[in-house]
Protein backbone atom coordinates (compact mmCIF):
# COMPACT_ATOMS: atom_id res chain seq x y z
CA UNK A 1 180.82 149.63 90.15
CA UNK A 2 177.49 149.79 88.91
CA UNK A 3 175.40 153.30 89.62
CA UNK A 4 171.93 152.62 91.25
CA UNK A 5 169.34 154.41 90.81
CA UNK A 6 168.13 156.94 93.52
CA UNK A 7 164.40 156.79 94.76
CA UNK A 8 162.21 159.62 93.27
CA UNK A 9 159.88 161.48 94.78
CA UNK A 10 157.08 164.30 93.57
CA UNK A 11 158.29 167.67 94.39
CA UNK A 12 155.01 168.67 95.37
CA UNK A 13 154.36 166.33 98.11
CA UNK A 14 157.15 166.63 100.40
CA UNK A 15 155.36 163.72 102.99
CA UNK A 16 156.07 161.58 100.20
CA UNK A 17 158.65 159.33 100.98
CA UNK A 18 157.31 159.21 104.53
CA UNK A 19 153.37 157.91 103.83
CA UNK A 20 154.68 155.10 101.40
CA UNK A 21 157.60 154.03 104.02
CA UNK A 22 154.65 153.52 106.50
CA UNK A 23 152.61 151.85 104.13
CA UNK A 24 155.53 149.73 103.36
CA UNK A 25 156.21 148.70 106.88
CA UNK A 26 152.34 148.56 107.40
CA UNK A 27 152.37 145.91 103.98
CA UNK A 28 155.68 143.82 105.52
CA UNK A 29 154.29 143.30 109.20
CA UNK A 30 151.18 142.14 107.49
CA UNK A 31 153.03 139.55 105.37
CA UNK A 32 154.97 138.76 108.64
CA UNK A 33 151.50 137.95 110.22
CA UNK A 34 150.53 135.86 107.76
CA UNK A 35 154.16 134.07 107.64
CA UNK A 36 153.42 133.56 111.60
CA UNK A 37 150.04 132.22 110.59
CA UNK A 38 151.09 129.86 107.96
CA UNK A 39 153.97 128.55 110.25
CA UNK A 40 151.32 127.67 113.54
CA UNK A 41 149.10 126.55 111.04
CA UNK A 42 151.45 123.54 109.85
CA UNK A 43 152.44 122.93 112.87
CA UNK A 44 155.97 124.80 112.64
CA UNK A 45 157.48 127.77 115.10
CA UNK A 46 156.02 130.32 114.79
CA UNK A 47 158.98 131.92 113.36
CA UNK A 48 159.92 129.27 111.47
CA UNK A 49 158.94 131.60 108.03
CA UNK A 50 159.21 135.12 109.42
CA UNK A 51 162.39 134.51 110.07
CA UNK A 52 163.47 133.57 106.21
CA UNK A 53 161.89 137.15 105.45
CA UNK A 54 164.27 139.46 107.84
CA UNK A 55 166.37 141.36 105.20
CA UNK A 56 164.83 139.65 102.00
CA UNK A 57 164.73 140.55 98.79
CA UNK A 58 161.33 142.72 99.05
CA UNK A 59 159.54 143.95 96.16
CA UNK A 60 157.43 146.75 97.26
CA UNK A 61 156.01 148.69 94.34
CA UNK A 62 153.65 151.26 93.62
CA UNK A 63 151.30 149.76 90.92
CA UNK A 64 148.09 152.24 90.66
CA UNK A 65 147.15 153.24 87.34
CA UNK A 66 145.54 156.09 86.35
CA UNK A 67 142.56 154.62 84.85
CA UNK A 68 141.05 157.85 83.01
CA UNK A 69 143.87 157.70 81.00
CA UNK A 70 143.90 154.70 79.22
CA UNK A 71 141.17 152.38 77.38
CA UNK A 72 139.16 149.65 78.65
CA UNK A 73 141.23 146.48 78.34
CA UNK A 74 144.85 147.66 78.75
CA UNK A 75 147.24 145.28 80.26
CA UNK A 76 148.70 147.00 82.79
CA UNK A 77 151.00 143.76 83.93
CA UNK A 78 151.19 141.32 81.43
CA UNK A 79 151.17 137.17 82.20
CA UNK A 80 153.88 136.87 84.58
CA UNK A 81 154.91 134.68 87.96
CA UNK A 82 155.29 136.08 91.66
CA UNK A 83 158.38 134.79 92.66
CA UNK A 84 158.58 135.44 96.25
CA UNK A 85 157.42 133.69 99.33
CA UNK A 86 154.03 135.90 99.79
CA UNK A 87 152.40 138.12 97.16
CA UNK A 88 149.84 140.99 98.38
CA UNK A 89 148.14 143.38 96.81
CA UNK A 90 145.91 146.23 98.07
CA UNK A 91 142.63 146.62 98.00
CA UNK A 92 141.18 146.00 94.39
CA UNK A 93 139.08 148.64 92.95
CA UNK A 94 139.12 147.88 89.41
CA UNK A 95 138.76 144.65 87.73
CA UNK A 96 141.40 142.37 86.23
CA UNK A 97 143.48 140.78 88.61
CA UNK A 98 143.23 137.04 87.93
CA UNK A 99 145.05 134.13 88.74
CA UNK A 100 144.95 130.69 86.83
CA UNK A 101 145.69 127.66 88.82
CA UNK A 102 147.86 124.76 86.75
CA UNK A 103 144.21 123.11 86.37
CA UNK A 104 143.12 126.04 84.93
């Protein structure tokens, strides 16, 4: 059986793994909305998408960068795809999050 690896948290902030489970559940009910959204918006039931996301394969992930550390024009993510139904991010701060449509 393969060995998984355990979640981590700082040992200095014990409400840790509390604030980012909110924030997760805060950053899923919004994609639910949205899913809702979508779904009325075509025409569908309502839960005709939120459904599909109940136990999914969610990829929540902390991606701040500590920007003081590091020069201007470090890739932090290289090219890549989102490969789930809905991709969110936070609020952007910094520059550098762009997306190229197949036009270009």
């Amino acid at each position: 059986m393969e060995d998984i690896a355990q979640n981590r948290a700082p040992s200095d902030f014990p409400e840790w793994q509390a604030n980012c489970n909110a924030w997760g559940k805060h950053m899923l009910d919004g994609c639910n909305t949205v899913a809702e959204m979508a779904a009325l918006g075509l025409g569908l039931e309502k839960s005709t998408f939120s459904a599909m996301l109940k136990r999914g394969p969610h990829k929540l992930a902390p991606t701040g960068s500590d920007l003081t550390k590091y020069n201007v024009g470090t890739i932090f993510a290289g090219f890549h795809y989102d490969f789930n139904f809905l991709t969110i991010h936070g609020k952007s701060r910094y520059p550098g999050l762009f997306a190229w449509l197949r036009t270009g």
